[in-house]
PDB file of N, CA and C in Angstrom:
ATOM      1  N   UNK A   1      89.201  94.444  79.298  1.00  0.00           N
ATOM      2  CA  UNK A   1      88.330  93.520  79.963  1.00  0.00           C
ATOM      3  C   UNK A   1      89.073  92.712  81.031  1.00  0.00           C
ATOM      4  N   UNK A   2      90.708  92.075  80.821  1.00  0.00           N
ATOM      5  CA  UNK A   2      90.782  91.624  81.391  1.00  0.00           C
ATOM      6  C   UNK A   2      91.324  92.125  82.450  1.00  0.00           C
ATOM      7  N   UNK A   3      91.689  93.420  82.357  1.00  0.00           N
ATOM      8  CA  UNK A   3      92.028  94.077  83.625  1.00  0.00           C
ATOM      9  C   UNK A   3      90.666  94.706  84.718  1.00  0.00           C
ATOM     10  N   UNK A   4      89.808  94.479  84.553  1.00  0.00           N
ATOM     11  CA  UNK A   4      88.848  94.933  85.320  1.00  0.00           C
ATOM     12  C   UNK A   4      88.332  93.648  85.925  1.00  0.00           C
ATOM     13  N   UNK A   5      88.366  91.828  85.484  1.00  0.00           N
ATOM     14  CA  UNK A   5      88.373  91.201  86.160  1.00  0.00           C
ATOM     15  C   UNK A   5      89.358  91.052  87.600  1.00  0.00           C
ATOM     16  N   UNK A   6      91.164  91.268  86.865  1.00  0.00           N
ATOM     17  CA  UNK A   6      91.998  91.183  87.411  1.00  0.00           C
ATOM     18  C   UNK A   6      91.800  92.117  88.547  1.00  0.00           C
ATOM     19  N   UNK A   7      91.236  93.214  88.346  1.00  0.00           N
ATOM     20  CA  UNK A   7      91.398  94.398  89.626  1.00  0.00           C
ATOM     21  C   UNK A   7      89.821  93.763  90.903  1.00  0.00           C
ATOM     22  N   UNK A   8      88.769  93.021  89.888  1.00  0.00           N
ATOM     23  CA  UNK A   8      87.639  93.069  91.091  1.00  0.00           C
ATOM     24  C   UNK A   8      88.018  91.664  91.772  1.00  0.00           C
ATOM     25  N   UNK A   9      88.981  90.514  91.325  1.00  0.00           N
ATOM     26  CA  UNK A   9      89.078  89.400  91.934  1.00  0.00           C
ATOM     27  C   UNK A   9      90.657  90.166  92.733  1.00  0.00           C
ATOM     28  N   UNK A  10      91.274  91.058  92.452  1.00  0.00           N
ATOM     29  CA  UNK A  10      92.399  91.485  93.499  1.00  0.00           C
ATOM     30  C   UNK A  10      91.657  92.392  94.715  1.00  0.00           C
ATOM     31  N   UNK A  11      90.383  93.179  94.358  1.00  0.00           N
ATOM     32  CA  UNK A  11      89.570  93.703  95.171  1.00  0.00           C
ATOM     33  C   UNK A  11      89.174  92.659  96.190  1.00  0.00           C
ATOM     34  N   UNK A  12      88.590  91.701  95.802  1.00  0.00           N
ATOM     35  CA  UNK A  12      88.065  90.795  96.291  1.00  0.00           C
ATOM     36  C   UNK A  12      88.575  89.880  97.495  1.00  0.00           C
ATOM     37  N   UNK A  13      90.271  89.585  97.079  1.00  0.00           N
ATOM     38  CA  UNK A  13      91.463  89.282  98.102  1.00  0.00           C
ATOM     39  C   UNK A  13      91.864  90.243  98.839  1.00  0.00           C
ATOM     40  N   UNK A  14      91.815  91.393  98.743  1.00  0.00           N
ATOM     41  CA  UNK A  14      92.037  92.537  99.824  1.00  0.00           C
ATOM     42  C   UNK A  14      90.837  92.695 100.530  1.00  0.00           C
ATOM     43  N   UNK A  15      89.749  92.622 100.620  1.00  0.00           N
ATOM     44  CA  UNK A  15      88.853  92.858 101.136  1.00  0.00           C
ATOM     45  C   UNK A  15      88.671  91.876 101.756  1.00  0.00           C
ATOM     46  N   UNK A  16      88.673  90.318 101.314  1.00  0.00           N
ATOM     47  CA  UNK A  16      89.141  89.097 102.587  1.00  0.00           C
ATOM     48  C   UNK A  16      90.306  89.057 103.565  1.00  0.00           C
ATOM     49  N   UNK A  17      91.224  90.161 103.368  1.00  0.00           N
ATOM     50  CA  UNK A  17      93.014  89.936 104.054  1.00  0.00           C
ATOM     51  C   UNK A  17      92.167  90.964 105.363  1.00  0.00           C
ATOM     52  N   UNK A  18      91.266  92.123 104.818  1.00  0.00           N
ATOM     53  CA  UNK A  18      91.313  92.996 106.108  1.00  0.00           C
ATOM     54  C   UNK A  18      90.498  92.418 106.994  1.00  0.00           C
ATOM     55  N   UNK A  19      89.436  92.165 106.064  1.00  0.00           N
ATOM     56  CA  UNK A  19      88.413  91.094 107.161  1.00  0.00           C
ATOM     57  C   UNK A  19      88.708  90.431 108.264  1.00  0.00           C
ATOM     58  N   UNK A  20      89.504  89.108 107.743  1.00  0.00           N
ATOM     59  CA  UNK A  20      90.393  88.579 108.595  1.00  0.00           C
ATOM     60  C   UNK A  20      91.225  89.360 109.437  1.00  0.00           C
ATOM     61  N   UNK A  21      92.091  90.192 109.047  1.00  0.00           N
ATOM     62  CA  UNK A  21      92.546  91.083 110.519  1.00  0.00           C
ATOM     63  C   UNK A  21      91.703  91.642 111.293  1.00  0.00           C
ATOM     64  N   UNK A  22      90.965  92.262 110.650  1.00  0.00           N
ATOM     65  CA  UNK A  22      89.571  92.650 111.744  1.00  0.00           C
ATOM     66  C   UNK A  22      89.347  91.455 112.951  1.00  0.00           C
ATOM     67  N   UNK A  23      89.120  90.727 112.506  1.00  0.00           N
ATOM     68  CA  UNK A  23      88.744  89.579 113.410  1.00  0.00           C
ATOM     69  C   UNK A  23      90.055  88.897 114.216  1.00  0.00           C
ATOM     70  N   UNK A  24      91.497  89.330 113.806  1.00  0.00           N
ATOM     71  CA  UNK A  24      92.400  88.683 114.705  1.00  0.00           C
ATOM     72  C   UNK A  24      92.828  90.133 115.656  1.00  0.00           C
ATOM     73  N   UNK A  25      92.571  91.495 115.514  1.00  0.00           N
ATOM     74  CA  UNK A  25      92.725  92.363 115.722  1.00  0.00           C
ATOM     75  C   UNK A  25      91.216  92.286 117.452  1.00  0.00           C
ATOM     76  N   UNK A  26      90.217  92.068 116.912  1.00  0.00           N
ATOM     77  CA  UNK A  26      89.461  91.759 117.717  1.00  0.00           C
ATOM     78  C   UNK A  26      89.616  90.731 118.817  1.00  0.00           C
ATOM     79  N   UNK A  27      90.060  89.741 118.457  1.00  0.00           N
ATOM     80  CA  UNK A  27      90.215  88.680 119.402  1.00  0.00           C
ATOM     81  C   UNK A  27      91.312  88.952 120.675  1.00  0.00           C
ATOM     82  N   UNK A  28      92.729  89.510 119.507  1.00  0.00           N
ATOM     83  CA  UNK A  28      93.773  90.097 120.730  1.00  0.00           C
ATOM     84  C   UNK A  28      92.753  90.929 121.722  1.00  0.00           C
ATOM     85  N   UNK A  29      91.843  92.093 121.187  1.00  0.00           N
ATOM     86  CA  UNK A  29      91.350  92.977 122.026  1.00  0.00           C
ATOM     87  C   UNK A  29      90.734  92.096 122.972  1.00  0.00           C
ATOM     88  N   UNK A  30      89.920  91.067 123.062  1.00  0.00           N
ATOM     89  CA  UNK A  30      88.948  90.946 123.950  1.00  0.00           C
ATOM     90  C   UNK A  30      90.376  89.761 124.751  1.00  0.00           C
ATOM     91  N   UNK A  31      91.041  89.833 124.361  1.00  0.00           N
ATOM     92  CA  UNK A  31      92.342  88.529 125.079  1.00  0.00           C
ATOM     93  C   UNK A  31      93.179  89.692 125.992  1.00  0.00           C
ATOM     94  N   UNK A  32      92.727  91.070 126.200  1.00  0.00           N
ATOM     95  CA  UNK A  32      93.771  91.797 126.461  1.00  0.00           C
ATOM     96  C   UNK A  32      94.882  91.984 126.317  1.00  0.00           C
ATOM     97  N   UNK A  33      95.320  91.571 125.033  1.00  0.00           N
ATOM     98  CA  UNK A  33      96.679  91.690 124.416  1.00  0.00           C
ATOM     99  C   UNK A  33      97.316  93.431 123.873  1.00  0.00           C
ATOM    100  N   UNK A  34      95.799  93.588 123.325  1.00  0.00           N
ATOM    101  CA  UNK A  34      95.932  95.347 123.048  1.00  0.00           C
ATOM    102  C   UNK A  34      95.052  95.967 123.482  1.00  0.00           C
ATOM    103  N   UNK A  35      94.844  97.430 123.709  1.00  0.00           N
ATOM    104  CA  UNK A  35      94.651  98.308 124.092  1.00  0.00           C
ATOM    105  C   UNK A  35      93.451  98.631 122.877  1.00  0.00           C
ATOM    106  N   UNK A  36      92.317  99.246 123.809  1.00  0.00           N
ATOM    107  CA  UNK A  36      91.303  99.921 122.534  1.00  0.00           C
ATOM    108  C   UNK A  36      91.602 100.788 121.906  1.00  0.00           C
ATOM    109  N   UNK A  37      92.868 101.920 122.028  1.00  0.00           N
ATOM    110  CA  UNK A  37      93.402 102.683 120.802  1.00  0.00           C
ATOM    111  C   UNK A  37      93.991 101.755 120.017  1.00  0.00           C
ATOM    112  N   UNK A  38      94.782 100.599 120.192  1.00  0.00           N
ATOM    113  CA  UNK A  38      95.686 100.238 119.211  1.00  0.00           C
ATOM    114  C   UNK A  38      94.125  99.767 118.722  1.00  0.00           C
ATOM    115  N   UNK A  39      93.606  99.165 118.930  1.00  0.00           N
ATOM    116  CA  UNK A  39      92.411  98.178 118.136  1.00  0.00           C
ATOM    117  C   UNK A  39      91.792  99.032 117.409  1.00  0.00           C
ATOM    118  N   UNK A  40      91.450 100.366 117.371  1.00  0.00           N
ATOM    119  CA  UNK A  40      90.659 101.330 116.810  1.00  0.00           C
ATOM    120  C   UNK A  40      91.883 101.627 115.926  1.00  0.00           C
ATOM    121  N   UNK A  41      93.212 101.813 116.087  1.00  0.00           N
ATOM    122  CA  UNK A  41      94.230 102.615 115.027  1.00  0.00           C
ATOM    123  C   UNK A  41      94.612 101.410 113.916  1.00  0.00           C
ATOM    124  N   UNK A  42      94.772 100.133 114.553  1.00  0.00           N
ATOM    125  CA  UNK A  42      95.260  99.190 113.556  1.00  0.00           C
ATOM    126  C   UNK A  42      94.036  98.944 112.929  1.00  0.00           C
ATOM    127  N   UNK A  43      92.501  98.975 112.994  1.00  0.00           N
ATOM    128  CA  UNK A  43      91.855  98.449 111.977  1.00  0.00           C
ATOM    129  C   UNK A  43      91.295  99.775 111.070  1.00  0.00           C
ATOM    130  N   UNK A  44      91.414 101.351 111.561  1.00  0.00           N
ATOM    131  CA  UNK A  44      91.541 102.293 110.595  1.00  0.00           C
ATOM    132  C   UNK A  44      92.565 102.449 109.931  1.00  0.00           C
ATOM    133  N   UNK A  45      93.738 101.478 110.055  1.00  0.00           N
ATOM    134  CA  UNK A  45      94.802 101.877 108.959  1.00  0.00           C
ATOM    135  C   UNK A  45      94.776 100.705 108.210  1.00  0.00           C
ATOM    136  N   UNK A  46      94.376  99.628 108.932  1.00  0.00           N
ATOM    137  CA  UNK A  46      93.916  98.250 107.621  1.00  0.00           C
ATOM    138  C   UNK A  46      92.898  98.803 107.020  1.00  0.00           C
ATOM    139  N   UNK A  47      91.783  99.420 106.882  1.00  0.00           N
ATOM    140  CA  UNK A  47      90.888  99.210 105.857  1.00  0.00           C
ATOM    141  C   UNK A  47      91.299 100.458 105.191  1.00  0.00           C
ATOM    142  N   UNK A  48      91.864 102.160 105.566  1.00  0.00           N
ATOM    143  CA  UNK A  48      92.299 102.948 104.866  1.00  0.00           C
ATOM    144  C   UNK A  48      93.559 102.242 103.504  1.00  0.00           C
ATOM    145  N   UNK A  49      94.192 101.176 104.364  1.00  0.00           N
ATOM    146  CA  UNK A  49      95.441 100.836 103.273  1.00  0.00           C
ATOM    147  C   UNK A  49      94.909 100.121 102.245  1.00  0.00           C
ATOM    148  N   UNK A  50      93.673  98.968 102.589  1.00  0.00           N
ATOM    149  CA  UNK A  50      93.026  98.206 101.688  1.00  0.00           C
ATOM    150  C   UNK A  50      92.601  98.910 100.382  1.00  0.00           C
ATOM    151  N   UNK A  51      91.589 100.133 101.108  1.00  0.00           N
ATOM    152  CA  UNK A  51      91.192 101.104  99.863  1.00  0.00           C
ATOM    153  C   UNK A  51      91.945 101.474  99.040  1.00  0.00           C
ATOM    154  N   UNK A  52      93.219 102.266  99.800  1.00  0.00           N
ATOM    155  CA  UNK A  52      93.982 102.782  98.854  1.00  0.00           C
ATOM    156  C   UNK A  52      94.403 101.476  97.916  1.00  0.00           C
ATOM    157  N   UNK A  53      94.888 100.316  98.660  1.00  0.00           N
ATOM    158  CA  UNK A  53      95.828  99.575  97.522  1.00  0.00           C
ATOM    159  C   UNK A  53      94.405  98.996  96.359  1.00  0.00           C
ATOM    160  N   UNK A  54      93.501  99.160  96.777  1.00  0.00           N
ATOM    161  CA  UNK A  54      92.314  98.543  95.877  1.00  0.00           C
ATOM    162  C   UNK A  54      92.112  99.359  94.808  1.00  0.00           C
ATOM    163  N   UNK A  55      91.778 100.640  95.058  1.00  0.00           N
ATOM    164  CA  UNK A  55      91.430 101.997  94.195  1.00  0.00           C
ATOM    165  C   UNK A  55      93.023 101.862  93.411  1.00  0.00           C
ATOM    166  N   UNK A  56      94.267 101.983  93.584  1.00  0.00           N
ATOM    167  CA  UNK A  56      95.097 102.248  92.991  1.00  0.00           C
ATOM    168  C   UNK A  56      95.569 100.887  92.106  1.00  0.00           C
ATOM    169  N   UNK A  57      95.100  99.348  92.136  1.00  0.00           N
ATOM    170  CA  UNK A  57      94.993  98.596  91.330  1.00  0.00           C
ATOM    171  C   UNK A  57      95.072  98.927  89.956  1.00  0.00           C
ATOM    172  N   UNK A  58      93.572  98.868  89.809  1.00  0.00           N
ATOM    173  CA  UNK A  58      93.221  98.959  88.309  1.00  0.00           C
ATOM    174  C   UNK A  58      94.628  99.847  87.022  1.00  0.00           C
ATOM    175  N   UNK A  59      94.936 100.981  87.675  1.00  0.00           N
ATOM    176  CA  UNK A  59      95.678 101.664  87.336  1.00  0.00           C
ATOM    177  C   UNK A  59      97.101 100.947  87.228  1.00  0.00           C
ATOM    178  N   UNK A  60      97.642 100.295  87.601  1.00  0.00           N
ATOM    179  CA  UNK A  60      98.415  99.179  87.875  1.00  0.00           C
ATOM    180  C   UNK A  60      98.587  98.158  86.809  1.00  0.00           C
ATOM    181  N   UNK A  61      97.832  97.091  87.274  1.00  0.00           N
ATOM    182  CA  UNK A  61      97.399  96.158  85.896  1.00  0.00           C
ATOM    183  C   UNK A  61      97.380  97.199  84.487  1.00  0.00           C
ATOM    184  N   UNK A  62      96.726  98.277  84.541  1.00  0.00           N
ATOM    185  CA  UNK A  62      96.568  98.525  83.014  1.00  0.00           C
ATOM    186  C   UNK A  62      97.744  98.701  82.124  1.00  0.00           C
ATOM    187  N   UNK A  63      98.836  99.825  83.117  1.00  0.00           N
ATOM    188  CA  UNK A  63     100.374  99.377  83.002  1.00  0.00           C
ATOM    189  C   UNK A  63     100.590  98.262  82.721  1.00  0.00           C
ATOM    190  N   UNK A  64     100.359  97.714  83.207  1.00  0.00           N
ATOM    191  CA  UNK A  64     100.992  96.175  83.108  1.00  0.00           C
ATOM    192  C   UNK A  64     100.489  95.489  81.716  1.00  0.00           C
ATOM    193  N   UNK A  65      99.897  95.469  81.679  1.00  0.00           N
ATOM    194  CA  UNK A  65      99.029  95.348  80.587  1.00  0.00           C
ATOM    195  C   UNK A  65      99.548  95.935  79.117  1.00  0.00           C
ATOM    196  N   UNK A  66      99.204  97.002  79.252  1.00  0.00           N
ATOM    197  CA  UNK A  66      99.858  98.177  77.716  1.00  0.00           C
ATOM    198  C   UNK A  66     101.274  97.394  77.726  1.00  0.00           C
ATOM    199  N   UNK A  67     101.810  97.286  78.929  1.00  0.00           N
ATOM    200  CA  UNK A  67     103.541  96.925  78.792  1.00  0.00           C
ATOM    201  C   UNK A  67     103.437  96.042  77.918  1.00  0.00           C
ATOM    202  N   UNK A  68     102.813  94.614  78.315  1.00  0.00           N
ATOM    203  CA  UNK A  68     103.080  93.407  78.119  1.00  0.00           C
ATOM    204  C   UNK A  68     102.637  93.033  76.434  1.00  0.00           C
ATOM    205  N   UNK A  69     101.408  93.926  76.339  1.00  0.00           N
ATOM    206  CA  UNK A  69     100.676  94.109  75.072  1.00  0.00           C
ATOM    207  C   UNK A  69     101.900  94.785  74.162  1.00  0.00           C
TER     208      UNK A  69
END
């Protein structure tokens, strides 16, 4: 139980971290700081990395968990 809280409130902080880059990722763009490939490559590799580190959580904690148990 308590690892499935632990993984949807760590879901929950990754999914606010990309957000937020989204939106500072955007702002450089419209400031002409970057280029519309970098803006298209850096926010498909923020939300690809989010997933992965989100999906591979749970699995994580549970380790952690059995360990500590």
């Amino acid at each position: 139980m308590e690892v499935i809280f632990t993984s949807v409130f760590s879901a929950i902080i990754i999914l606010i971290t990309v957000f937020s880059m989204m939106k500072v990722f955007i702002i450089a763009y419209k400031r002409k700081e970057i280029p519309l490939r970098k803006l298209i490559f850096f926010s498909a590799s923020s939300i690809v990395i989010g997933v992965i580190v989100a999906s591979v959580l749970p699995f994580v904690y549970q380790h952690i968990v059995e360990y500590i148990l």
